[in-house]
C-alpha atoms as a PDB file:
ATOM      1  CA  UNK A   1       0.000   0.000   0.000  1.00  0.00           C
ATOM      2  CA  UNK A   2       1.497   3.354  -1.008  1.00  0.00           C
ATOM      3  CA  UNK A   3       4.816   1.729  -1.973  1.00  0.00           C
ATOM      4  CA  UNK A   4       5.955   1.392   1.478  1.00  0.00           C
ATOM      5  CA  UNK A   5       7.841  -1.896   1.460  1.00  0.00           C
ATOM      6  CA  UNK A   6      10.858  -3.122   3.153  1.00  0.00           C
ATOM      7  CA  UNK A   7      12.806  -2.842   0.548  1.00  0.00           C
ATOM      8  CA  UNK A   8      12.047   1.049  -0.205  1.00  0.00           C
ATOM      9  CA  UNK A   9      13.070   1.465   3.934  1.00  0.00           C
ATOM     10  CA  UNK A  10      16.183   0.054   2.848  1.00  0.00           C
ATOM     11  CA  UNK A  11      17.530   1.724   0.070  1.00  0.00           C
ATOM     12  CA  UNK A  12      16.902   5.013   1.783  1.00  0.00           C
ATOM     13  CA  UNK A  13      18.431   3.947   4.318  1.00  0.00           C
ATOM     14  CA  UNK A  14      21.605   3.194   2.011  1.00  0.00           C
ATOM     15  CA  UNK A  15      21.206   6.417   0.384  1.00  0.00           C
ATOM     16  CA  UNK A  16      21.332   8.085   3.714  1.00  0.00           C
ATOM     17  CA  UNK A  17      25.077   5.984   4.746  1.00  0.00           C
ATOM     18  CA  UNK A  18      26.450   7.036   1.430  1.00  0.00           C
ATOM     19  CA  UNK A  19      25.222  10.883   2.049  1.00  0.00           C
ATOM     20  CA  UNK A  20      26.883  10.631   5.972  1.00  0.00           C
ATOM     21  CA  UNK A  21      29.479   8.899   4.629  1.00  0.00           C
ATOM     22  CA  UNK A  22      30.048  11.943   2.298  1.00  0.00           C
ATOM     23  CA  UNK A  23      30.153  14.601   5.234  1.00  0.00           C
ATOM     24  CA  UNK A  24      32.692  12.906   7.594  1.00  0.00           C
ATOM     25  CA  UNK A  25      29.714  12.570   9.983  1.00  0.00           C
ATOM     26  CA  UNK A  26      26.915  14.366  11.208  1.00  0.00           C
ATOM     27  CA  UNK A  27      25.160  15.888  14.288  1.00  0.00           C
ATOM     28  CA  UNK A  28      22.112  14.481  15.273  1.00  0.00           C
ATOM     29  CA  UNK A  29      21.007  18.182  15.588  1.00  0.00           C
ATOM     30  CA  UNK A  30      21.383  18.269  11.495  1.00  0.00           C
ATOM     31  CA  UNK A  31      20.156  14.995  10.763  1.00  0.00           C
ATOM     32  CA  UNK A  32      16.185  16.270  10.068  1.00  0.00           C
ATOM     33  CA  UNK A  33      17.625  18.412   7.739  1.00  0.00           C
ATOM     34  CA  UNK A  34      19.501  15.859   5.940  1.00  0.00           C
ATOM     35  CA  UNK A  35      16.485  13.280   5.601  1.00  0.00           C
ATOM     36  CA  UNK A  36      14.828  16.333   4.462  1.00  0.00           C
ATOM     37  CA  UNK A  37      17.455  16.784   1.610  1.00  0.00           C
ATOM     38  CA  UNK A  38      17.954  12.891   0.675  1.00  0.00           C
ATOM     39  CA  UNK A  39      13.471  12.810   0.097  1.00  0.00           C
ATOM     40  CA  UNK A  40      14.149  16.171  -2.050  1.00  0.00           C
ATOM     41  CA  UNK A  41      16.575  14.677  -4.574  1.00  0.00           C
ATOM     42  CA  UNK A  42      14.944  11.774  -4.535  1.00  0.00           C
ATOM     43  CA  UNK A  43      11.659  13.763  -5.605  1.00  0.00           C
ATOM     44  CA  UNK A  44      13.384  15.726  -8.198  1.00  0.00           C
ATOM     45  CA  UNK A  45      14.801  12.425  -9.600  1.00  0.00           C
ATOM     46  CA  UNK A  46      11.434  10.940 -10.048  1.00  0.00           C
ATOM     47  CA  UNK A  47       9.851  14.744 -11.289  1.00  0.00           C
ATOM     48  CA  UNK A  48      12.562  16.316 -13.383  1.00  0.00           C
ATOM     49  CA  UNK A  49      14.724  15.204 -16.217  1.00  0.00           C
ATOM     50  CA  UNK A  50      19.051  15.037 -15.164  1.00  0.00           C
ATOM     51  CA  UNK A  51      19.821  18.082 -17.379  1.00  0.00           C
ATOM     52  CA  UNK A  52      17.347  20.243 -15.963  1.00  0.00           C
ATOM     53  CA  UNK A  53      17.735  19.531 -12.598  1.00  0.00           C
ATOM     54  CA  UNK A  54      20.601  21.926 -11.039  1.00  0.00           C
ATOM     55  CA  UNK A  55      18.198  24.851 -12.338  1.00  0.00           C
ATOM     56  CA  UNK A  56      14.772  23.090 -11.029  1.00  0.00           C
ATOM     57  CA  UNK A  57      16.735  22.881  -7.635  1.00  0.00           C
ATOM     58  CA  UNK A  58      17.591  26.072  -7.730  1.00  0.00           C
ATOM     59  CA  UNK A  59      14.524  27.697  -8.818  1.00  0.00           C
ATOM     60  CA  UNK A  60      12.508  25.336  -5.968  1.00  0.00           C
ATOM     61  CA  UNK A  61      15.269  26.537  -2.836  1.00  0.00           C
ATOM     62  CA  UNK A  62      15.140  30.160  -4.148  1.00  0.00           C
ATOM     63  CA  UNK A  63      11.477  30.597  -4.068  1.00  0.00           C
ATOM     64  CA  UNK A  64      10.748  29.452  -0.626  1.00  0.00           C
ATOM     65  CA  UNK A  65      13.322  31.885   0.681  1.00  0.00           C
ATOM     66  CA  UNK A  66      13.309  34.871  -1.187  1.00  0.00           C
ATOM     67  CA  UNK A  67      10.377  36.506  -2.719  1.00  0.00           C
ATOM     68  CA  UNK A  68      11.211  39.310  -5.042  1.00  0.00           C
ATOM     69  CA  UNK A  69       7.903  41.713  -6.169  1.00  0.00           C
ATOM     70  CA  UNK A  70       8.158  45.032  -7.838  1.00  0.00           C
ATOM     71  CA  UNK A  71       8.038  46.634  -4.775  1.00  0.00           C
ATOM     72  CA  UNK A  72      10.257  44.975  -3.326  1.00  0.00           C
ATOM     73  CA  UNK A  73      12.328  46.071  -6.227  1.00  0.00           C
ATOM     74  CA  UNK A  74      12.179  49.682  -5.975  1.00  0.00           C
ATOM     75  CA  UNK A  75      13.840  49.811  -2.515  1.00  0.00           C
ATOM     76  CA  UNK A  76      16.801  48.049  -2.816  1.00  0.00           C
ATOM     77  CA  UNK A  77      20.011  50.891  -3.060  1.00  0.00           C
ATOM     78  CA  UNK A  78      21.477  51.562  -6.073  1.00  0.00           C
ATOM     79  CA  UNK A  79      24.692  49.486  -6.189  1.00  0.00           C
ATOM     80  CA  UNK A  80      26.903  52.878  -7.701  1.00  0.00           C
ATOM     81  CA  UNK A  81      26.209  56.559  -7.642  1.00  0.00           C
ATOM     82  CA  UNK A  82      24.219  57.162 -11.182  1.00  0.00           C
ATOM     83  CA  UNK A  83      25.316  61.082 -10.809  1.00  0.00           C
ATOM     84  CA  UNK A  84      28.895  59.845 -10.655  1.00  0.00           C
ATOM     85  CA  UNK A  85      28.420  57.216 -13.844  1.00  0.00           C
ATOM     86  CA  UNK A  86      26.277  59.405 -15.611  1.00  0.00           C
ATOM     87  CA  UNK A  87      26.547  63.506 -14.346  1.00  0.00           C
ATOM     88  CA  UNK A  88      28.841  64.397 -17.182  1.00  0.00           C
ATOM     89  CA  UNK A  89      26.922  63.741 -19.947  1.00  0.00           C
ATOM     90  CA  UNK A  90      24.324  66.724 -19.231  1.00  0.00           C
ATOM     91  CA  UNK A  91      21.139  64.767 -20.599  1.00  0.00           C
ATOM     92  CA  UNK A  92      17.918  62.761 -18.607  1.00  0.00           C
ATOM     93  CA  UNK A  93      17.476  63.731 -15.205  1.00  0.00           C
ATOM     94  CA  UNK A  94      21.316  64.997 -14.838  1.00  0.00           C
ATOM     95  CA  UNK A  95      20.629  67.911 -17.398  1.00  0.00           C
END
């Protein structure tokens, strides 16, 4: 039922040795987080196709944690001084 069989049980549970094995041990503080991880790529594998996956991953991680709206937008500062860049060429709002 639901494709919960012993032998699903164990080849997370192989996945997850391989992934610890990876990181040269874990906390058990961390290890929610990495089940979490392991059941994401696993989803993805089943969902996405292997060349599109880095950006799917991406897109999915981004999206939870930042949302970006126009608003949002106007606020941020200006990473240079557009006077400086522009204020010698006399035309837009610098004429």
């Amino acid at each position: 039922k639901n494709n919960h069989t012993v032998s699903n049980v164990n080849q997370i549970h192989s996945e997850l040795s391989i992934l610890i094995s990876k990181k040269h041990g874990i906390s058990t503080r961390h290890l929610q987080d990495y089940l979490n991880w392991l059941l994401f790529l696993k989803k993805i594998k089943y969902r996405v196709k292997a060349e599109a996956r880095v950006s799917f991953t991406y897109m999915e991680s981004m999206k939870q944690v930042h949302t970006i709206a126009v608003r949002n937008i106007t606020k941020l500062p200006m990473p240079i001084d557009l006077y400086q860049a522009y204020g010698a060429y006399h035309y837009g709002i610098f004429s």
